[in-house]
N, C-alpha and C. Protein backbone atom coordinates (compact mmCIF):
# COMPACT_ATOMS: atom_id res chain seq x y z
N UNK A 1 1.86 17.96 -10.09
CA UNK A 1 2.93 17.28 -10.79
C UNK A 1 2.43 15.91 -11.22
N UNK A 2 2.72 15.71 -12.36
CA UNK A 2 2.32 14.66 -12.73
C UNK A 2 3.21 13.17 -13.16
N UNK A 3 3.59 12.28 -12.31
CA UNK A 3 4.78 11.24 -12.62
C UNK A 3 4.14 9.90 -13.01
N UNK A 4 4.98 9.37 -13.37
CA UNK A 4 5.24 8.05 -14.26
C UNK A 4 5.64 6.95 -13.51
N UNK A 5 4.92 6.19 -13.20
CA UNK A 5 5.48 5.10 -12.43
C UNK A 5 5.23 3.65 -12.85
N UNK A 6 5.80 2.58 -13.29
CA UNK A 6 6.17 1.73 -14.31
C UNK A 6 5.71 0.48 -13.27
N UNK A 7 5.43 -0.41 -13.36
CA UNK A 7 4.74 -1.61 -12.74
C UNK A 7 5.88 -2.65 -12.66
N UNK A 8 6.90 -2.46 -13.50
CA UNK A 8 8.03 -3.83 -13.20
C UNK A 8 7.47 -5.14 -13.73
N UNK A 9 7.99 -6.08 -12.92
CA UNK A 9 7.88 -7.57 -13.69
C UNK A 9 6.66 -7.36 -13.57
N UNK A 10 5.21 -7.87 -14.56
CA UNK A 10 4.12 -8.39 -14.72
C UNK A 10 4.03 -9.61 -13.71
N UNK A 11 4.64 -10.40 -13.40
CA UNK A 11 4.41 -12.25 -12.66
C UNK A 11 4.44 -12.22 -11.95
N UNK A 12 4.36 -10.54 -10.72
CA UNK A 12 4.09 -10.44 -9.59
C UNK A 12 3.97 -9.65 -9.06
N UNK A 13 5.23 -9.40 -8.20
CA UNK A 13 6.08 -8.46 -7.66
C UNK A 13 6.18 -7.26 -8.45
N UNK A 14 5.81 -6.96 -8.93
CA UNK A 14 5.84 -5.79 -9.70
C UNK A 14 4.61 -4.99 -8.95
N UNK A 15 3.42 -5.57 -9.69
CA UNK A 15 2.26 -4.98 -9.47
C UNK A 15 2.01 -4.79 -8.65
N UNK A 16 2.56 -6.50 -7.62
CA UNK A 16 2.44 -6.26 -5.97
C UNK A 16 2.82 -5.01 -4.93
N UNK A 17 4.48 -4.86 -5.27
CA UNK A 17 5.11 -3.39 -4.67
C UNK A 17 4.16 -2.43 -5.09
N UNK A 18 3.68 -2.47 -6.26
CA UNK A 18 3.52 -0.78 -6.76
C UNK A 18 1.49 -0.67 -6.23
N UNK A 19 0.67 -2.09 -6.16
CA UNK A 19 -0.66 -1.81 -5.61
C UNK A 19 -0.27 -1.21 -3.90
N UNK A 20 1.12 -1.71 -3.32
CA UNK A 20 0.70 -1.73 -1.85
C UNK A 20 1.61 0.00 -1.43
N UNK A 21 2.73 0.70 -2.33
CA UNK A 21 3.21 1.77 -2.46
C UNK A 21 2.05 2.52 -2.48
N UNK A 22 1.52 2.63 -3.60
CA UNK A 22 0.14 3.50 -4.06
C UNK A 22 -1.00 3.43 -3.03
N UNK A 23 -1.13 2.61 -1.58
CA UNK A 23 -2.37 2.52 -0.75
C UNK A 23 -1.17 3.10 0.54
N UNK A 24 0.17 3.42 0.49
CA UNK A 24 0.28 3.82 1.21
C UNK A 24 0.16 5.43 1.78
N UNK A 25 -0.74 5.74 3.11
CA UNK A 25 -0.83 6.91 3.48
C UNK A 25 0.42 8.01 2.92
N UNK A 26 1.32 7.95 3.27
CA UNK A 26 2.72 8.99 2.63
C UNK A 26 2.65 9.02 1.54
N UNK A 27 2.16 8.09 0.63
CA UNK A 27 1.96 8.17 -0.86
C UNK A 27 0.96 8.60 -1.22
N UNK A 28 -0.38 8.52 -0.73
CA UNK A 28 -1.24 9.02 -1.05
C UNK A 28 -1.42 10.47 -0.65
N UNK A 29 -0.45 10.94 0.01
CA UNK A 29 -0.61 12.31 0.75
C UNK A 29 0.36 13.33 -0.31
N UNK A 30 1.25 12.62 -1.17
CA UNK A 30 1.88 13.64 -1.86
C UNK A 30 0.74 14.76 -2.63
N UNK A 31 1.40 15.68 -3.25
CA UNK A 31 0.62 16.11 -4.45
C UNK A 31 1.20 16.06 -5.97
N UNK A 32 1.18 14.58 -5.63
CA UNK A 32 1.29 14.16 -7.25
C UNK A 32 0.06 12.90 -7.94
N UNK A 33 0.04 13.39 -9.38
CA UNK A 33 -1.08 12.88 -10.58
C UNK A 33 -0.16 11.58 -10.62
N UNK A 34 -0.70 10.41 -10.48
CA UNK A 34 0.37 9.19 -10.54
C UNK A 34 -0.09 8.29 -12.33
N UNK A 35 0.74 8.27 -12.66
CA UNK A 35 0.49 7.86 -14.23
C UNK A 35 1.00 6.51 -14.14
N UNK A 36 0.17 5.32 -14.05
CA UNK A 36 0.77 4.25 -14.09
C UNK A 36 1.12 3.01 -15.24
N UNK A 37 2.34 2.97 -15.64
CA UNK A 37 2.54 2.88 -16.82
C UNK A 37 2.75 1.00 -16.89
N UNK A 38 2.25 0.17 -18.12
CA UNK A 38 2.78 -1.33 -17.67
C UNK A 38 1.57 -1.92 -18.52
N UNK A 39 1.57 -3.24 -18.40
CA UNK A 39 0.80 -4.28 -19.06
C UNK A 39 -0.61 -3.73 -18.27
N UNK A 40 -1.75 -3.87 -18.95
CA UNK A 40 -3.32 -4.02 -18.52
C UNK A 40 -3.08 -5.81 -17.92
N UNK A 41 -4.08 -6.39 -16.85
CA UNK A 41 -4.35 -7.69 -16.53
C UNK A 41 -3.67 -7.96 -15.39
N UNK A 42 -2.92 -6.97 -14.86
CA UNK A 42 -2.30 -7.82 -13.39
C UNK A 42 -3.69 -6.67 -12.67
N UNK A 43 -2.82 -7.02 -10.95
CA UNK A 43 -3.81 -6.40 -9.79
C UNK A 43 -3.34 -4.99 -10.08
N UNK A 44 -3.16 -4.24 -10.88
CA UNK A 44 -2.80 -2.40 -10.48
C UNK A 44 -3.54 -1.87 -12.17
N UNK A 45 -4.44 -1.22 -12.21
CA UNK A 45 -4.92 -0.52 -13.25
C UNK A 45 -4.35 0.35 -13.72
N UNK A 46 -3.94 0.41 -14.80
CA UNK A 46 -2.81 1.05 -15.66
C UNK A 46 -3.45 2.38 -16.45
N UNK A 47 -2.77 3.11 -16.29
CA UNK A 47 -3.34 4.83 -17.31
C UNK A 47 -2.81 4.73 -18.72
N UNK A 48 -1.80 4.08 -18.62
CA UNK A 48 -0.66 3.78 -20.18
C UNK A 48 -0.15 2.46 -20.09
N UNK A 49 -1.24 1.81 -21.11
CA UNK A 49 -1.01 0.44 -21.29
C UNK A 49 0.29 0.37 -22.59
N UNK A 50 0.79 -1.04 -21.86
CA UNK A 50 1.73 -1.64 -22.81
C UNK A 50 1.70 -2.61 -23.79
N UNK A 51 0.57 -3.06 -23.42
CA UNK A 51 0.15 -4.35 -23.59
C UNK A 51 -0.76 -5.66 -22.86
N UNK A 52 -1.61 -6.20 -22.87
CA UNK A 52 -1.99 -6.89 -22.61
C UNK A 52 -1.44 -8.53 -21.45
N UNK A 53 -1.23 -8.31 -20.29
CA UNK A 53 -1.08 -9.44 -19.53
C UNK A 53 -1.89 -10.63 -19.46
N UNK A 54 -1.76 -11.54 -19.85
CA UNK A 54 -2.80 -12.92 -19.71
C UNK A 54 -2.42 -13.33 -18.34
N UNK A 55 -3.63 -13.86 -18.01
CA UNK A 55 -3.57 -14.08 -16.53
C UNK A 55 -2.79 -15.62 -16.71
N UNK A 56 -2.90 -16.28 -17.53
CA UNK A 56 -2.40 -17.77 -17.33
C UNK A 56 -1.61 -17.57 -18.90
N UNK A 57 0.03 -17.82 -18.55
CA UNK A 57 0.39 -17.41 -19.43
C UNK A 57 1.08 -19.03 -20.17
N UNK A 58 0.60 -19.76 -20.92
CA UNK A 58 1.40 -20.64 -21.20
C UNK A 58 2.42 -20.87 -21.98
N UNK A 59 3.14 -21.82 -21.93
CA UNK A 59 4.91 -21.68 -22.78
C UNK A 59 5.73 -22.31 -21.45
N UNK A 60 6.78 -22.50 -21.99
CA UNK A 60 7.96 -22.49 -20.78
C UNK A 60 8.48 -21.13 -20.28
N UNK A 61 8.80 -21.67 -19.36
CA UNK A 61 9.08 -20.39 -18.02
C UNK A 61 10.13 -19.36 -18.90
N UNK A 62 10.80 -19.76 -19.39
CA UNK A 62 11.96 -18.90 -20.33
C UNK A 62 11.18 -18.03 -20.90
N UNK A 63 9.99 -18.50 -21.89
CA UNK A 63 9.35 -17.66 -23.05
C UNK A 63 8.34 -16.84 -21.56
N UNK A 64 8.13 -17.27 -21.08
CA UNK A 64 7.06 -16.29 -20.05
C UNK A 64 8.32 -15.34 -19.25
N UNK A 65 9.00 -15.53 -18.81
CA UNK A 65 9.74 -14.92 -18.36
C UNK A 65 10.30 -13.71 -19.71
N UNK A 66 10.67 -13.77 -20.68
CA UNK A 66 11.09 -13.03 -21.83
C UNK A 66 10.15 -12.25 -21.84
N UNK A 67 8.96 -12.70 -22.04
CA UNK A 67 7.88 -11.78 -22.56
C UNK A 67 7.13 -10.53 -21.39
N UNK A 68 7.33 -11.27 -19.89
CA UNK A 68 7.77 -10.29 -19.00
C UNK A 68 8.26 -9.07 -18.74
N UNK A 69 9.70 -9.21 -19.50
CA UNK A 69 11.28 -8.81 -18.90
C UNK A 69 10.71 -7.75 -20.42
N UNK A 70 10.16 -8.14 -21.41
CA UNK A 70 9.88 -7.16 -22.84
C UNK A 70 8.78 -6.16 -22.26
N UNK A 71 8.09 -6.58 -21.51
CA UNK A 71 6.39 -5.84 -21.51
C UNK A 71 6.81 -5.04 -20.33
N UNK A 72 8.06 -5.38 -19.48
CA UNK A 72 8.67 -4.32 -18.17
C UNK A 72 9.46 -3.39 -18.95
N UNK A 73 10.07 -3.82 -19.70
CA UNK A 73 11.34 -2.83 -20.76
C UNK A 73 9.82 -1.90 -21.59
N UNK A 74 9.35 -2.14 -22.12
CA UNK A 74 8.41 -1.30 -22.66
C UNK A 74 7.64 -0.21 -22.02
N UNK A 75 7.58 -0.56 -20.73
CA UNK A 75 6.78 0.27 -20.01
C UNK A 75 7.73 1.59 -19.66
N UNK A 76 9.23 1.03 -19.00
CA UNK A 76 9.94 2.10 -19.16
C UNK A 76 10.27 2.95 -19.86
N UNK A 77 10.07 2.13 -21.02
CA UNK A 77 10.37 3.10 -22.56
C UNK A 77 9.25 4.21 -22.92
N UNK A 78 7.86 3.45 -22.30
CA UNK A 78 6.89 4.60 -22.65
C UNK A 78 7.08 5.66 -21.82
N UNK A 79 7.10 5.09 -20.31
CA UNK A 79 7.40 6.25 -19.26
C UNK A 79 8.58 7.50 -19.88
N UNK A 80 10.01 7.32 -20.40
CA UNK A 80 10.56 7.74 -20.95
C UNK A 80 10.23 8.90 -21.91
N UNK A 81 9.25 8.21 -23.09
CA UNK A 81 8.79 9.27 -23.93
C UNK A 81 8.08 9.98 -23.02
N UNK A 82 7.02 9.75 -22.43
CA UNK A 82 5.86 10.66 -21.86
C UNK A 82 6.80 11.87 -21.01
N UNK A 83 7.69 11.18 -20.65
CA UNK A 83 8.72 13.07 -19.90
C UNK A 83 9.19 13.52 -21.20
N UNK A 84 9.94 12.93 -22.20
CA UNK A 84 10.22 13.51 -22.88
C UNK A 84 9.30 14.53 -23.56
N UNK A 85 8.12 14.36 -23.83
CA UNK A 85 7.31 14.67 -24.83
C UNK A 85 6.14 15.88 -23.47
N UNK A 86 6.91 15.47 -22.55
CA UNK A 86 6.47 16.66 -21.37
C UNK A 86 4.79 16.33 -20.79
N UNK A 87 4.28 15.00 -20.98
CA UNK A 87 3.02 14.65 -20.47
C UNK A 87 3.36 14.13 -19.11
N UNK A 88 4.72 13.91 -18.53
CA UNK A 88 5.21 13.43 -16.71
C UNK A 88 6.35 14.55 -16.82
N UNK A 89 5.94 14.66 -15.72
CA UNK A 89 7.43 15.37 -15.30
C UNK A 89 8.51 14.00 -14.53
């Protein structure tokens, strides 16, 4: 089986939950193909990039935060098509 799993906010916590989920034993023991969907540039290597994360993102916190909250909404959206289009279950 092959699933879709989306990285969340880029500015941290996202990548963070989903690097330390993915090293966990119960997780690694399923039998599932893990498709990880989200910005390239944080700590979790992505199969279906969204876009590009800069490690130092400058602007005010609003515009970094937006561009975040867009590149997390995107990822879901791809995850979305890819079941639709039957590449995740």
């Amino acid at each position: 089986m092959r699933l879709a799993l989306t990285l969340g906010d880029p500015r941290g916590i996202g990548p963070e939950v989903t690097r330390k989920a993915m090293a966990d034993p119960r997780v690694q023991a399923l039998d599932v193909e893990w498709v990880v969907v989200g910005p390239t540039g944080t700590e979790v290597p992505v199969a279906e990039s969204v876009g590009d994360w800069p490690k130092a993102t400058a602007g005010t916190p609003e515009i970094v935060a937006a561009h975040a909250g867009r590149m997390a909404g995107d990822a879901v959206l791809r995850a979305a098509d890819m079941a639709l289009d039957g590449h995740v279950q």
